[in-house]
C-alpha atoms as a PDB file:
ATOM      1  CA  UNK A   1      -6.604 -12.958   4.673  1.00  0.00           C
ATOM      2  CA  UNK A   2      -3.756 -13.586   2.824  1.00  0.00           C
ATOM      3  CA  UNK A   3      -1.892 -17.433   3.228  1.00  0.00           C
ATOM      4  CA  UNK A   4       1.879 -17.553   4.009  1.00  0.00           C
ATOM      5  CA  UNK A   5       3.823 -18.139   0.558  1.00  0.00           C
ATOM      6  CA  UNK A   6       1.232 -16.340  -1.461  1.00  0.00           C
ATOM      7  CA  UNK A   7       1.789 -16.833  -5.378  1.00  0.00           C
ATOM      8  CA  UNK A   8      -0.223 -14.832  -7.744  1.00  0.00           C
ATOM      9  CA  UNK A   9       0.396 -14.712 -11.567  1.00  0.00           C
ATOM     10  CA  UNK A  10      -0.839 -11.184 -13.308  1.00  0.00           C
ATOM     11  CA  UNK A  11      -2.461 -10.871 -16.764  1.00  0.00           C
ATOM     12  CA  UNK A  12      -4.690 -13.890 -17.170  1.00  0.00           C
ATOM     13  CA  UNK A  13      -5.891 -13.570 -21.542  1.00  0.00           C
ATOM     14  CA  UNK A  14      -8.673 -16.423 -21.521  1.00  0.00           C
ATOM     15  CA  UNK A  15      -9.868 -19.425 -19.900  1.00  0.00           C
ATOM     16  CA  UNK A  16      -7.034 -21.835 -21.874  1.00  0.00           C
ATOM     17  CA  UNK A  17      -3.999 -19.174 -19.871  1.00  0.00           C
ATOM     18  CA  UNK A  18      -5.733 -19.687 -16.924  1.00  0.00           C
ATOM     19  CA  UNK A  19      -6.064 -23.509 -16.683  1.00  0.00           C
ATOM     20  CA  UNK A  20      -2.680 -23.493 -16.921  1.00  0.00           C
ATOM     21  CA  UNK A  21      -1.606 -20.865 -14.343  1.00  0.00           C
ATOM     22  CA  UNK A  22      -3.766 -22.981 -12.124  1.00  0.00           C
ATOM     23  CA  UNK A  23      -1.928 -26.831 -13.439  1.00  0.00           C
ATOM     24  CA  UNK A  24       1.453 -25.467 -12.316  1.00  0.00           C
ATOM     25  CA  UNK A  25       0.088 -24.896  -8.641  1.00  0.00           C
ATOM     26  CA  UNK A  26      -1.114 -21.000  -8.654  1.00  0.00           C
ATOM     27  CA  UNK A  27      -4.121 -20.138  -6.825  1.00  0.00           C
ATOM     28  CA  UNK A  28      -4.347 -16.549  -7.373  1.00  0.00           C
ATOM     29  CA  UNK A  29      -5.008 -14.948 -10.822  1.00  0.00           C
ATOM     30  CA  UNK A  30      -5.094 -11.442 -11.383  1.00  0.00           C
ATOM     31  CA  UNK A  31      -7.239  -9.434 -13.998  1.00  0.00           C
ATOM     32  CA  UNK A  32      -5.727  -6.210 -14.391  1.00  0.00           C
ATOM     33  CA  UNK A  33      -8.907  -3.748 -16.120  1.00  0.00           C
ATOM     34  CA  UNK A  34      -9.289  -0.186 -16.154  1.00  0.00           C
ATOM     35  CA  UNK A  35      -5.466   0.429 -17.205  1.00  0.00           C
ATOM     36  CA  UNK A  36      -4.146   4.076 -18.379  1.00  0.00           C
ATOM     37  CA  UNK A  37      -0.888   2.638 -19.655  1.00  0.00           C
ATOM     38  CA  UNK A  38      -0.918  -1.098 -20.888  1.00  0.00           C
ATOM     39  CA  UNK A  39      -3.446  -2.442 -23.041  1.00  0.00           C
ATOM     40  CA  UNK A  40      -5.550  -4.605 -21.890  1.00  0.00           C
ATOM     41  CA  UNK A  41      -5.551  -8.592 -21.749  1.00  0.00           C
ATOM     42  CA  UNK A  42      -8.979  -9.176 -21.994  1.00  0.00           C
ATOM     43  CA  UNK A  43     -12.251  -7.189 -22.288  1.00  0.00           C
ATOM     44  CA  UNK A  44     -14.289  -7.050 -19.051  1.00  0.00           C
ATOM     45  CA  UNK A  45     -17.262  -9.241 -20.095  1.00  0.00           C
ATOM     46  CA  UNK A  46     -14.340 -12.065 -20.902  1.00  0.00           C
ATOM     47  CA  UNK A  47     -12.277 -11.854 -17.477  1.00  0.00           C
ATOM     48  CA  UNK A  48     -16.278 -12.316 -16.149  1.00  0.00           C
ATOM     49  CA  UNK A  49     -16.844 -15.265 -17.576  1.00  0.00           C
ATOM     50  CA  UNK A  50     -12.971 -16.806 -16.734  1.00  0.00           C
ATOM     51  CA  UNK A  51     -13.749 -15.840 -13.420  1.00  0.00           C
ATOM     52  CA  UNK A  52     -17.308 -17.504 -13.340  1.00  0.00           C
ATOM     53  CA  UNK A  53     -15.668 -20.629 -14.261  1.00  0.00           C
ATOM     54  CA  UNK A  54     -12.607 -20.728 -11.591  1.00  0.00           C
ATOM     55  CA  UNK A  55     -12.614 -23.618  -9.043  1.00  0.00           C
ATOM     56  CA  UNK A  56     -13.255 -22.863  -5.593  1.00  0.00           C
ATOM     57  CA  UNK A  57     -10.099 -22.650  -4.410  1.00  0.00           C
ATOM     58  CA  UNK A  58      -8.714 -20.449  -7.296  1.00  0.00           C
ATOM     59  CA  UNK A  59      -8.755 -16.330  -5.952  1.00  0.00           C
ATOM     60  CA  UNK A  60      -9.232 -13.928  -9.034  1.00  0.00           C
ATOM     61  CA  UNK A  61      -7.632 -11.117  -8.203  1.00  0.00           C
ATOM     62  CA  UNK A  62      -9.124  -7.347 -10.225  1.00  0.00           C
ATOM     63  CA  UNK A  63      -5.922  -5.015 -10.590  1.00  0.00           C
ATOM     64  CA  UNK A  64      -7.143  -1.721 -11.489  1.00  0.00           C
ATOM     65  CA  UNK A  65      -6.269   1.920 -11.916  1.00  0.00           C
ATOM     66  CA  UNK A  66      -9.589   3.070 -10.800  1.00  0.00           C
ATOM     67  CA  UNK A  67      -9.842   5.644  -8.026  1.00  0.00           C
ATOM     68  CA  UNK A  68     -13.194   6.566  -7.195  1.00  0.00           C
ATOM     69  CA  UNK A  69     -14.980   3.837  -4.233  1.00  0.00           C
ATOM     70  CA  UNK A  70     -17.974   3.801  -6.325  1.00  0.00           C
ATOM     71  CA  UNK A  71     -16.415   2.219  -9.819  1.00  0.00           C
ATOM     72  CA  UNK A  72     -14.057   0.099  -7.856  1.00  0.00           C
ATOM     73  CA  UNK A  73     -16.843  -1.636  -5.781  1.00  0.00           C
ATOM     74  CA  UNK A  74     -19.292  -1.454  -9.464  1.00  0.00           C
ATOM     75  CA  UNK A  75     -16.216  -3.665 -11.453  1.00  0.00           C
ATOM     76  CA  UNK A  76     -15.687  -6.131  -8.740  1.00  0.00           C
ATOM     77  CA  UNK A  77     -19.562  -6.670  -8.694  1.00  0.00           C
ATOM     78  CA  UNK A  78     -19.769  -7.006 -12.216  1.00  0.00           C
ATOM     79  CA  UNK A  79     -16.890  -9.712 -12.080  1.00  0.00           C
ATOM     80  CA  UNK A  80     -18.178 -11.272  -8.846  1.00  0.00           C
ATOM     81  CA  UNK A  81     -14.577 -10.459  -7.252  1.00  0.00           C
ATOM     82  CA  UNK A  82     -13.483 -10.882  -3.563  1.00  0.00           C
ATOM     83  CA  UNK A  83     -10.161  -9.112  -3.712  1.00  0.00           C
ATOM     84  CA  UNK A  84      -9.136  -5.963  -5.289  1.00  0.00           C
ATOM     85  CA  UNK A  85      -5.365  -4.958  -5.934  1.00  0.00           C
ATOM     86  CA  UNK A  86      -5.578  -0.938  -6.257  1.00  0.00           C
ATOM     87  CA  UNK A  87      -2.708   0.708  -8.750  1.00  0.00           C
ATOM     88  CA  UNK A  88      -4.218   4.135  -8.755  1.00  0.00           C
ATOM     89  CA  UNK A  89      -3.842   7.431  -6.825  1.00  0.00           C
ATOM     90  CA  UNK A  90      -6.760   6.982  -4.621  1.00  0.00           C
ATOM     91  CA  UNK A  91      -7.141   9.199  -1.703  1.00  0.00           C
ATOM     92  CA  UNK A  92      -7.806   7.882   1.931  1.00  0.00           C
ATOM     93  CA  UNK A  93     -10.782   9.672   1.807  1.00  0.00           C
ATOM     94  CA  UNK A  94     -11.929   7.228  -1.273  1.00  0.00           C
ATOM     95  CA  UNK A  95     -10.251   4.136   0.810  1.00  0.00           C
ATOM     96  CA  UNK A  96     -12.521   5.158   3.571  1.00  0.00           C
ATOM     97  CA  UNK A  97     -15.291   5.006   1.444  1.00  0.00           C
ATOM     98  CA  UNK A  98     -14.342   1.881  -0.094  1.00  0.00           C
ATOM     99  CA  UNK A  99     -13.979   0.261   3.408  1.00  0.00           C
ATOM    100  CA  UNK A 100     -17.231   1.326   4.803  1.00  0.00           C
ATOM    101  CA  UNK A 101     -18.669   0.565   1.803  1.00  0.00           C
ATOM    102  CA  UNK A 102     -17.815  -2.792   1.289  1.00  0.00           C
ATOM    103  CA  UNK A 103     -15.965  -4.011   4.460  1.00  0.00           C
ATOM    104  CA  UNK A 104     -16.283  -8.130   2.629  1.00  0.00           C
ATOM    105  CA  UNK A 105     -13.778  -6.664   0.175  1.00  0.00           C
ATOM    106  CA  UNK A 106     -10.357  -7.104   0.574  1.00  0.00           C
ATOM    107  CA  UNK A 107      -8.083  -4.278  -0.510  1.00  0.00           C
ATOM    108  CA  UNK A 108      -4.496  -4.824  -1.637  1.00  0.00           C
ATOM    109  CA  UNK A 109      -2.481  -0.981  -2.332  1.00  0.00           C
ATOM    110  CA  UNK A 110       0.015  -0.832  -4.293  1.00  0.00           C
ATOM    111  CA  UNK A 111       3.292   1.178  -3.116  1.00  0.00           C
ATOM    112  CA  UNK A 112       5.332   1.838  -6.501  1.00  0.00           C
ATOM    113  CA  UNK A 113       9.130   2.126  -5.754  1.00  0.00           C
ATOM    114  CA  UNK A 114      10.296   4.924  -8.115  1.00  0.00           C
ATOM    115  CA  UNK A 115       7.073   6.493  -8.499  1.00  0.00           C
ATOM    116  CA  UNK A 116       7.510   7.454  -4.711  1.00  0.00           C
ATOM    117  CA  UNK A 117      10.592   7.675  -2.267  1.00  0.00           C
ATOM    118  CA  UNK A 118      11.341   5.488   0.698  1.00  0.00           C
ATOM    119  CA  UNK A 119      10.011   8.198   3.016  1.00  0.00           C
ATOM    120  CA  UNK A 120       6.782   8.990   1.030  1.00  0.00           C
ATOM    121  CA  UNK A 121       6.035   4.912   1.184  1.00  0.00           C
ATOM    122  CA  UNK A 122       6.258   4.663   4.661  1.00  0.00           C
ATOM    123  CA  UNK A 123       3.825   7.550   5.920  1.00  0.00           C
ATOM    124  CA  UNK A 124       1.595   5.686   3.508  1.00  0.00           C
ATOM    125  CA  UNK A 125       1.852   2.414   4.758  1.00  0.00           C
ATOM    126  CA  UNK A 126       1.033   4.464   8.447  1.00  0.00           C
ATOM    127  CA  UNK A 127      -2.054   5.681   6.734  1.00  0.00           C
ATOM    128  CA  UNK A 128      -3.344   3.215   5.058  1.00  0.00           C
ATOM    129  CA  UNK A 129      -2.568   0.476   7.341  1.00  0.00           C
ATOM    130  CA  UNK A 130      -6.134   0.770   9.033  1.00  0.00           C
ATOM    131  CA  UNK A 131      -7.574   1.088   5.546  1.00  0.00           C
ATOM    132  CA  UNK A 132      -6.361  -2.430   3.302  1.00  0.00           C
ATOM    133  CA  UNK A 133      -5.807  -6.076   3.857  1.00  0.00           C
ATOM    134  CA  UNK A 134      -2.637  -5.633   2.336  1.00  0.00           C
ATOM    135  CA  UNK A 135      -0.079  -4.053   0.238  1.00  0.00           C
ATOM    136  CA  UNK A 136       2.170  -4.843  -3.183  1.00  0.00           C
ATOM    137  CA  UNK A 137       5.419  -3.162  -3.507  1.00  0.00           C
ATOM    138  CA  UNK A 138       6.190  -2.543  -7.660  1.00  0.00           C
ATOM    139  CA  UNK A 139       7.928  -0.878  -9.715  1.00  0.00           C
ATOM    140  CA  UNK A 140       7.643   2.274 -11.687  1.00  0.00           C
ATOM    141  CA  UNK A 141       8.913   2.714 -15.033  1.00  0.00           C
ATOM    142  CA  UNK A 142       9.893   6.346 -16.135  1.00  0.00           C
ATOM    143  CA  UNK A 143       9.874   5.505 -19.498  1.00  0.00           C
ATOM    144  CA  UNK A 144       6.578   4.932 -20.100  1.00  0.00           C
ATOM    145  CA  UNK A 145       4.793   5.995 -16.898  1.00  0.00           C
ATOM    146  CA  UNK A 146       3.559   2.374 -15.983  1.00  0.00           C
ATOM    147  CA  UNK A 147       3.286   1.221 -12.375  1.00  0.00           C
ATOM    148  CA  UNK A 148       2.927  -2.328 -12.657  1.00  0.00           C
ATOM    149  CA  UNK A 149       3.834  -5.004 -15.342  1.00  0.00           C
ATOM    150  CA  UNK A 150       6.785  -3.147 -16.302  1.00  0.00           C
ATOM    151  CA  UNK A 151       9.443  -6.074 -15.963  1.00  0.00           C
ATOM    152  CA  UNK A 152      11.518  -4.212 -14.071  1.00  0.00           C
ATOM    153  CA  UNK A 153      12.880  -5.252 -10.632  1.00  0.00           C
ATOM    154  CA  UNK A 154      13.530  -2.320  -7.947  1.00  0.00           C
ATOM    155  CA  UNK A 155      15.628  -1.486  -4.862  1.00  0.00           C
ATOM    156  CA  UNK A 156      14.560  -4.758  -2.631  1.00  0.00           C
ATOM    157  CA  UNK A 157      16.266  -3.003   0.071  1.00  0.00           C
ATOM    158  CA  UNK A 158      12.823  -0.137   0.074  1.00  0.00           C
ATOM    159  CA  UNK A 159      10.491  -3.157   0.147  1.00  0.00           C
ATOM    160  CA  UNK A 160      12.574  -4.651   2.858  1.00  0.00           C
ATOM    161  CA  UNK A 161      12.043  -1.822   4.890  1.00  0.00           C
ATOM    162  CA  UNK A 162       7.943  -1.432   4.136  1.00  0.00           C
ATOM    163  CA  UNK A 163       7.595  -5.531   4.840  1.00  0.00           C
ATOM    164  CA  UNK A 164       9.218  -4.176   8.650  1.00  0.00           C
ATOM    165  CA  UNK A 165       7.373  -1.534   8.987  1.00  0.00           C
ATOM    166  CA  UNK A 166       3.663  -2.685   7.841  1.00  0.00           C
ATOM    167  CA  UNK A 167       1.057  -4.173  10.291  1.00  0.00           C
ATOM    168  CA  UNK A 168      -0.395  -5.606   6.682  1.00  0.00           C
ATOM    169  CA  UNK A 169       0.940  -8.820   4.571  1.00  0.00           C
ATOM    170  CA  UNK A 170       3.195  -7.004   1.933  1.00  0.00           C
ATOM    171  CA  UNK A 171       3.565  -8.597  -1.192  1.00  0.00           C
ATOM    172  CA  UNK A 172       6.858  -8.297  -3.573  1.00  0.00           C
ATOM    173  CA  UNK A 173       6.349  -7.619  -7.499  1.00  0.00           C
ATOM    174  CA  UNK A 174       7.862  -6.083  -9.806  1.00  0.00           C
ATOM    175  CA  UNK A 175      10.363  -7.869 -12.362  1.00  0.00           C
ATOM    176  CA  UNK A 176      10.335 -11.281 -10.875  1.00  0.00           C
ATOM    177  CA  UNK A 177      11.338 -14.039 -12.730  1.00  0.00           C
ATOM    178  CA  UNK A 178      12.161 -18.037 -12.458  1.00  0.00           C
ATOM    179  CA  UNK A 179      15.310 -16.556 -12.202  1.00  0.00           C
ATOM    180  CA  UNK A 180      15.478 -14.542  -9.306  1.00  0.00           C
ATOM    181  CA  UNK A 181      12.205 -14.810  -7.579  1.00  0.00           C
ATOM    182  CA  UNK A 182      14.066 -17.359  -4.681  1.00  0.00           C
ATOM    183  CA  UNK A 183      17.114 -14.332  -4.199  1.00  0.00           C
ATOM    184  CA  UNK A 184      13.968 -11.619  -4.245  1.00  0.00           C
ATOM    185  CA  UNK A 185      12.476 -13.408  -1.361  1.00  0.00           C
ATOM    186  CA  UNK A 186      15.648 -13.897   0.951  1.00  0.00           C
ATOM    187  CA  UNK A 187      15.874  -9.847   0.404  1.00  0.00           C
ATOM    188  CA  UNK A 188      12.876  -8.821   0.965  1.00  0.00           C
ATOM    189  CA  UNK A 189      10.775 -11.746   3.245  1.00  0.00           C
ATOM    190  CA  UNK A 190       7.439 -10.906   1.642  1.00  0.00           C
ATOM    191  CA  UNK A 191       4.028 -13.160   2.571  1.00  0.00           C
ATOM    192  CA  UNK A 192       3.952 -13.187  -1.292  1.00  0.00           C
ATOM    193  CA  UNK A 193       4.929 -12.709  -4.707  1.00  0.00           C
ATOM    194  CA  UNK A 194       3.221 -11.810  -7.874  1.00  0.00           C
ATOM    195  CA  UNK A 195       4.612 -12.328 -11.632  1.00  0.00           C
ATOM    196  CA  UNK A 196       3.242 -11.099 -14.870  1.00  0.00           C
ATOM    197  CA  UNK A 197       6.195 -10.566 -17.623  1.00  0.00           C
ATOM    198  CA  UNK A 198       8.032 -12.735 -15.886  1.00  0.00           C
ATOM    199  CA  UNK A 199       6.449 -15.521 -17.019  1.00  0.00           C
ATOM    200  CA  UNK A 200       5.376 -14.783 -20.579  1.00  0.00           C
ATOM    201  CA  UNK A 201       6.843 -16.007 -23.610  1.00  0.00           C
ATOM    202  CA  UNK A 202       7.594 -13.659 -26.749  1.00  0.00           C
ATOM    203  CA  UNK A 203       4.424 -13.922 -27.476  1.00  0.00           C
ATOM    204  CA  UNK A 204       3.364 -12.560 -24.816  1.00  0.00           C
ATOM    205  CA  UNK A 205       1.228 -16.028 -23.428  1.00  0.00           C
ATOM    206  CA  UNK A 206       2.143 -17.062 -20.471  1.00  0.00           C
ATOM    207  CA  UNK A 207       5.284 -19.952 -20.961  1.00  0.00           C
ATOM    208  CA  UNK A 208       4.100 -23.594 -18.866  1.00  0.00           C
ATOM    209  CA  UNK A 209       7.684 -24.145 -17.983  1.00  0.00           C
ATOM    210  CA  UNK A 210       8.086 -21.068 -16.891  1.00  0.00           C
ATOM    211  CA  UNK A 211       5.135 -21.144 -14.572  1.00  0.00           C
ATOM    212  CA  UNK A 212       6.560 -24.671 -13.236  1.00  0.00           C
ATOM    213  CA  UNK A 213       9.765 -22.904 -12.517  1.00  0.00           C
ATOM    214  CA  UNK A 214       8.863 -20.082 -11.036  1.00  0.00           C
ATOM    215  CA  UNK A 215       6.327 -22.137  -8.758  1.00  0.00           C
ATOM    216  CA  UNK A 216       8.953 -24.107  -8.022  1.00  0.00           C
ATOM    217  CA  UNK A 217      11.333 -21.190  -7.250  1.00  0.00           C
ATOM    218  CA  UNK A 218       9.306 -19.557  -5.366  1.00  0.00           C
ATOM    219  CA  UNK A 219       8.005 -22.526  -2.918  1.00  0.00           C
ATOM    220  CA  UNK A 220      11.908 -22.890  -2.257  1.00  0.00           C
ATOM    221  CA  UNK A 221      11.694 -19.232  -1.500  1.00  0.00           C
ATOM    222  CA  UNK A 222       9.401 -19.330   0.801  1.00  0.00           C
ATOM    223  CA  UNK A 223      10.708 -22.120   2.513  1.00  0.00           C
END
């Protein structure tokens, strides 16, 4: 499901951001909706009509907090997604649901370094293994309670150990920059990588030559 090198840039604000996520070589862009923590980039009925106008080879990617199989399955209709990246606490019971409820889906599940310890990650990559396509190892942020988009890097060492021990593709966010995406790799050998501050410029827009680099960085990575 997911290709080898994976690169997928978070927090997409409008069609102009996206255009050029997609010029410096990214072909997954994620839409995080549904947030209790960041505000956030876009209102649903705009990230639907970015993602209606994506080229076929572009993945849009929903990141969301919801928990329940019912809302997760109603947003990715209503945005005509493929893939959903899951931040909450969802039960297995709800990823069983969400499974036999829409087996097309694929499910990426997040496992939050800090949030959780090493211990408490692996029994839930053993459980949820049969459940999701994948997982993303993040970061938590105490200060504010955020699991994702914090811009904080974590102990690669812990995702080291969840890329051995999953069945699934893990991919490696949290933090990641031009900067030290390539070292992040080496550490952790993730089929992936996903940015969001990392890439942004004070403004908070998303920087072109940062995107090149990081691209760039990254495909080195990888290599």
């Amino acid at each position: 499901m997911l290709p080898a090198g994976l690169i997928q840039v978070a927090g997409i604000h409008d069609a102009e951001e996206a255009r050029q996520v997609i010029d410096a070589g990214v072909r997954w862009l994620g839409f995080p909706l549904r947030l209790p923590v960041h505000a956030e980039d876009l209102s649903e009925a705009e990230a639907a009509t970015v993602i209606a106008a994506l080229p076929d080879e572009v993945q849009a990617v929903l990141i969301t907090y919801l928990a329940r199989a019912d809302e997760i399955i109603a947003l990715c209709s209503a945005l005509a997604v493929k893939v959903v990246q899951l931040h909450g606490e969802v039960s297995l019971a709800e990823l069983e649901a969400l499974r036999r409820a829409a087996p097309g889906l694929a499910i990426i599940r997040s496992l939050v370094v800090g949030l959780q310890d090493s211990a408490a990650l692996q029994v839930r990559v053993d459980q949820e293994s049969p459940l999701v396509d994948a997982f993303i190892t993040d970061t938590y942020d105490p200060t504010t309670g955020a699991s994702g988009a914090t811009g904080r890097t974590h102990d690669w060492q812990i995702s080291r150990q969840l890329v051995a021990r999953s069945p699934r593709p893990v991919i490696l966010a949290g933090g990641l920059t031009p900067e030290n995406v390539a070292a992040a790799i080496a550490a952790v050998q993730p089929c992936g990588v996903d940015v969001h501050t990392g890439v942004e410029d004070d403004t908070g827009r998303k920087c072109p030559h940062r995107l090149r680099r990081f691209v760039r960085e990254a495909t080195r990575g990888f290599r």
